[in-house]
Protein backbone atom coordinates (compact mmCIF):
# COMPACT_ATOMS: atom_id res chain seq x y z
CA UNK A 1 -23.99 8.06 4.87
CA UNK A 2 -21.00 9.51 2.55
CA UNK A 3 -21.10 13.24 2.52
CA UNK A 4 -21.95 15.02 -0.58
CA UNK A 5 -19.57 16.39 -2.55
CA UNK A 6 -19.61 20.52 -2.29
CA UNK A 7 -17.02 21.32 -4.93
CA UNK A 8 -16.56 20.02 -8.32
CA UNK A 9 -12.73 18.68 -7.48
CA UNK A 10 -14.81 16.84 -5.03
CA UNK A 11 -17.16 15.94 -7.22
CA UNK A 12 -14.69 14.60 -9.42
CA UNK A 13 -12.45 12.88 -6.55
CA UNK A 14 -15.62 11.02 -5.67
CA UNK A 15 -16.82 9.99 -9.59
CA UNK A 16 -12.38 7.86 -9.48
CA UNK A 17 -13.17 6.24 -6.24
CA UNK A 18 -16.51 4.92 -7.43
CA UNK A 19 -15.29 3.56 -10.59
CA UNK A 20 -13.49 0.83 -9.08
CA UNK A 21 -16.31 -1.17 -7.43
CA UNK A 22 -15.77 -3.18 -4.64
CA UNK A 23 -16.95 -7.17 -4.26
CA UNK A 24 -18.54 -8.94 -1.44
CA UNK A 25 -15.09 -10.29 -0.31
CA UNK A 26 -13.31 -7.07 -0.27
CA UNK A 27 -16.39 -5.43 1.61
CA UNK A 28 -16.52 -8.14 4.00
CA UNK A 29 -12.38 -7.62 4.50
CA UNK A 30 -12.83 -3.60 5.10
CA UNK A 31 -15.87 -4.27 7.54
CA UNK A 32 -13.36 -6.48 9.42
CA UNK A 33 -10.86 -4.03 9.38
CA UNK A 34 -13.42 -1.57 10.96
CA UNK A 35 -14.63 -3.91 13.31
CA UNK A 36 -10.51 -4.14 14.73
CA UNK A 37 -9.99 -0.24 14.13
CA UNK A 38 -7.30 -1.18 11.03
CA UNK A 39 -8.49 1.29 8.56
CA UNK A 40 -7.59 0.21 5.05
CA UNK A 41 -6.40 1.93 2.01
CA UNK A 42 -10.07 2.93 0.03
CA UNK A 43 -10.80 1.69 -3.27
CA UNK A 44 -9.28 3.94 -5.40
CA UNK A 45 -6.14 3.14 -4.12
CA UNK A 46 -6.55 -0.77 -4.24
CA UNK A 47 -6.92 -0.48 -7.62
CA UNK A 48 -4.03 0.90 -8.52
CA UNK A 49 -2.46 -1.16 -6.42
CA UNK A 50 -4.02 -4.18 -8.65
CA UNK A 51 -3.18 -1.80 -11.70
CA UNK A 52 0.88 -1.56 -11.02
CA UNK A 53 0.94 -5.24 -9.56
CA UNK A 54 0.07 -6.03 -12.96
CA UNK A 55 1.69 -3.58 -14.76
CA UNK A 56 5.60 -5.19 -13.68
CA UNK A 57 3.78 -8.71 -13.89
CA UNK A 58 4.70 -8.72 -10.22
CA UNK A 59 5.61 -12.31 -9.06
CA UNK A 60 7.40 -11.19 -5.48
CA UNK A 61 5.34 -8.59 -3.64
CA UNK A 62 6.43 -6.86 -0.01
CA UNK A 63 3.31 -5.62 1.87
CA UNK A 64 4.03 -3.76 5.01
CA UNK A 65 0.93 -3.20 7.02
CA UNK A 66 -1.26 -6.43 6.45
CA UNK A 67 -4.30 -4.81 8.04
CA UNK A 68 -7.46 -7.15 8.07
CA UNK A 69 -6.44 -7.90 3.77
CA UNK A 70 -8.36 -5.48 1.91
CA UNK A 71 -4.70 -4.20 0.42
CA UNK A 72 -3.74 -7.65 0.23
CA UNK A 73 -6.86 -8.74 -2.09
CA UNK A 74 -5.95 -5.73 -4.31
CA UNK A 75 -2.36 -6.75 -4.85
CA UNK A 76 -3.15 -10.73 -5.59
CA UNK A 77 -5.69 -10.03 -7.69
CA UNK A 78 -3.08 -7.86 -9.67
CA UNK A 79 -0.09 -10.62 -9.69
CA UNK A 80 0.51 -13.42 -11.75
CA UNK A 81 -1.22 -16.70 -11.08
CA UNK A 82 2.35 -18.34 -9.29
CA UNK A 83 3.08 -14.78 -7.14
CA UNK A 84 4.00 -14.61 -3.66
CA UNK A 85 2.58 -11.71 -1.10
CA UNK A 86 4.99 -11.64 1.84
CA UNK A 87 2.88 -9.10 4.29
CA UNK A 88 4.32 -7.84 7.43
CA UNK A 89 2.21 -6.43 10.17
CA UNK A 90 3.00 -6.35 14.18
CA UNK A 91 -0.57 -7.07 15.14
CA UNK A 92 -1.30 -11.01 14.97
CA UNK A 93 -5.25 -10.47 15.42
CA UNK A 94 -5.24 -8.86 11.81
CA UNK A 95 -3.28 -11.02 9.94
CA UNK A 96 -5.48 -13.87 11.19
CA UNK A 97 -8.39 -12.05 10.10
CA UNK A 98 -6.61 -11.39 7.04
CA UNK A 99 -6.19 -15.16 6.44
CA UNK A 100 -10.32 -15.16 6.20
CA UNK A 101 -10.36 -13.06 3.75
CA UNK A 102 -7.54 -14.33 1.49
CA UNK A 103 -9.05 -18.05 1.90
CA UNK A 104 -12.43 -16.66 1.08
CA UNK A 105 -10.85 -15.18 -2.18
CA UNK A 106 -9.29 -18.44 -2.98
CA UNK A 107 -5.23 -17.37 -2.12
CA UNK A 108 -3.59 -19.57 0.69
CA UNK A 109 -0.57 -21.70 0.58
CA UNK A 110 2.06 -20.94 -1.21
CA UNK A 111 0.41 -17.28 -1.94
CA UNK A 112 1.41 -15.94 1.08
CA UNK A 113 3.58 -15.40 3.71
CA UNK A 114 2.47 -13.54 6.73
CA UNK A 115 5.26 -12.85 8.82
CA UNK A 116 4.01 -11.02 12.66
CA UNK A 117 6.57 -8.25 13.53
CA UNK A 118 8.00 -5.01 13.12
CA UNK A 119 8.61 -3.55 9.67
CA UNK A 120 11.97 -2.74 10.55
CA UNK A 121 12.86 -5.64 12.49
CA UNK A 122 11.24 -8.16 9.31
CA UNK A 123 12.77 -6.62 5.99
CA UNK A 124 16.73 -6.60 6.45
CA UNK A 125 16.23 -10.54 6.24
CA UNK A 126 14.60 -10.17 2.84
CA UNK A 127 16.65 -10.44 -0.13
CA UNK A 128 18.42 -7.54 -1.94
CA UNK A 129 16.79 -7.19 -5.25
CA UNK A 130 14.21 -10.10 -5.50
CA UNK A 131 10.67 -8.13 -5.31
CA UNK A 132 8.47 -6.27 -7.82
CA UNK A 133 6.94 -4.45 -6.26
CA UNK A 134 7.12 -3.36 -2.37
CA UNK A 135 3.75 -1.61 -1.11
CA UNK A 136 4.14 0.65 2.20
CA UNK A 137 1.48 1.27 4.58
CA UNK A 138 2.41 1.08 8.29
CA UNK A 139 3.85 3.41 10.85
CA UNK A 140 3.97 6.93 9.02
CA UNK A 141 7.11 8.10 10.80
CA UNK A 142 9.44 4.83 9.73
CA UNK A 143 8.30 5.51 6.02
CA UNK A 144 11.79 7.27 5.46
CA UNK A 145 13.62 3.86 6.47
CA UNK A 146 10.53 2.00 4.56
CA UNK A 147 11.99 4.04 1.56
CA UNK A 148 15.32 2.67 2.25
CA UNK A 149 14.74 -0.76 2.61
CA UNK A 150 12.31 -0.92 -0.20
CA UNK A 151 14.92 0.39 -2.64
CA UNK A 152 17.35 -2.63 -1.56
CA UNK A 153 14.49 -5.32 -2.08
CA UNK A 154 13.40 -3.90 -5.12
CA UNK A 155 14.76 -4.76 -8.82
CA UNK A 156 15.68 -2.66 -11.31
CA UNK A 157 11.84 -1.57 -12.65
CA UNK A 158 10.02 -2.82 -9.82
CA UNK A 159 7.53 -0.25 -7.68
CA UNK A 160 7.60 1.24 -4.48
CA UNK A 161 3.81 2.74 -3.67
CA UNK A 162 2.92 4.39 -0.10
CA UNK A 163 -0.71 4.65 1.03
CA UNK A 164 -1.79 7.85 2.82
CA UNK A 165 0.67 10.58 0.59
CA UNK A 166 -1.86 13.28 1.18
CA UNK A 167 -2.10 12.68 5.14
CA UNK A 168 -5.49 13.59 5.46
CA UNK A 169 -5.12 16.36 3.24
CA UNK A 170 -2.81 17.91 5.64
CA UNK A 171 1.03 17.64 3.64
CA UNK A 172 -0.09 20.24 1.20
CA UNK A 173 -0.69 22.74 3.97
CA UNK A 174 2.92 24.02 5.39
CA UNK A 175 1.11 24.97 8.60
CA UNK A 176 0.54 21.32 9.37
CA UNK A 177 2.99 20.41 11.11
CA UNK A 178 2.44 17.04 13.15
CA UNK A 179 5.06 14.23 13.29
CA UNK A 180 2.95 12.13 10.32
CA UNK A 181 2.32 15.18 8.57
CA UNK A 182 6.03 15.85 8.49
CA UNK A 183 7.43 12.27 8.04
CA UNK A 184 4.64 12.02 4.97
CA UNK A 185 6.23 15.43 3.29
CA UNK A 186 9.81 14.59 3.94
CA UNK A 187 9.08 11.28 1.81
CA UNK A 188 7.82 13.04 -0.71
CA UNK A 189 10.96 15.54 -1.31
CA UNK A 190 13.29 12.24 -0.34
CA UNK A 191 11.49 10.05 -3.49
CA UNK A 192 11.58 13.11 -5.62
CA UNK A 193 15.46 13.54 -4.91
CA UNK A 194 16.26 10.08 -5.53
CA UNK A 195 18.02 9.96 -8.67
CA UNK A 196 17.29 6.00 -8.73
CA UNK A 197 13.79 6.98 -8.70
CA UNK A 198 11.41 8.00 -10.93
CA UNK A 199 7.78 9.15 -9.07
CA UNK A 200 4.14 9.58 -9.70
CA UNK A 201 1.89 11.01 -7.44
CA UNK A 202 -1.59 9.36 -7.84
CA UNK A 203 -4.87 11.19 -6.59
CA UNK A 204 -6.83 8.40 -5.54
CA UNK A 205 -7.89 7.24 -2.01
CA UNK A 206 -5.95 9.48 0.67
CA UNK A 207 -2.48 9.95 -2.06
CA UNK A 208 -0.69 7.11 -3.39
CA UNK A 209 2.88 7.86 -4.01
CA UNK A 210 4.78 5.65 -6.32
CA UNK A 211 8.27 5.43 -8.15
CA UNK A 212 10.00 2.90 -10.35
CA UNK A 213 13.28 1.70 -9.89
CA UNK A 214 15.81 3.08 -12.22
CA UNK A 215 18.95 1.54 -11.49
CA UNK A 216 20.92 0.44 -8.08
């Protein structure tokens, strides 16, 4: 049972996340992901993952972390009807349960491309400048190089967006200073810096950190 809220930024924090409603098929995807220990991004920050996919008409989308789809639902039900979600995850048991969930939606063939490997290892083959939008949410420490690479795939006014900016509510508090914790603030001040960039800071789900491509 979902705890209470005790505070009314709590309060509040709970009202965004249940005004965007999940379906059957996304429930059934985040069960999966329980069942397999692959938590997925919560609602709130599906939906704006739907919202920006279709803000940039995205047509060429970059997922890193497939997980068991519930991410994946939320970006192709955001992109336009001919888009492409190339997900990378190392962990071939998800992606195939992925695959369940994306036929049960009604996306297979030439919707996706699941590719099985490391992050790092996958996106130097992809091509400089042909994505929309590039959505982060694997290994917490590579996000720095995720950065990186994202801003080479991505076009001038595409997205980058990372899941999990808050860490668990522990980035805002300087005493927290665990390798995540750290790699998840360093982002932050690297995406802020970025002159190429221009970020947002979204309080839904655990943090979703995005920024728009200003120029190469």
């Amino acid at each position: 049972m979902a705890e209470t809220p005790t505070s009314p930024l709590e309060a509040t924090l709970a009202y965004a996340e249940k005004f965007h409603p999940e379906d059957e098929i996304l429930m059934t995807a985040r069960r999966r992901a329980a069942e397999v220990g692959a938590p997925p991004i919560l609602p709130g920050a599906g939906a704006a993952l739907c919202f920006l996919a279709s803000a940039v008409n995205a047509r060429a989308v970059v997922e890193i972390g497939t997980g068991c789809g519930v991410s994946g639902l939320w970006l192709l039900r955001g992109m336009r009807p001919d888009g492409t979600l190339t997900s990378v995850d190392v962990e071939p048991e998800h992606q195939r349960l992925a695959r369940q969930s994306f036929a049960q939606a009604g996306f297979s063939g030439g919707r996706l491309r699941l590719i099985t490997g490391r992050a790092l290892d996958v996106l130097p083959r992809l091509s400089d400048g042909g994505y929309d939008l590039v959505f982060c949410d694997g290994a917490k420490h590579e996000y720095a190089d995720y950065l990186a690479e994202s801003v080479r795939l991505l076009r001038v006014g595409g997205i980058v967006v990372f899941d999990g900016a808050f860490g668990n509510h522990r980035v805002a508090d300087p005493a927290q200073r665990d390798p995540d914790t750290v790699a998840i603030r360093e982002l932050g001040k690297l995406v802020s810096a970025d002159e190429r960039l221009r970020p947002l800071m979204i309080p839904l789900g655990d943090g979703v950190l995005a920024a728009v491509k200003l120029g190469d």
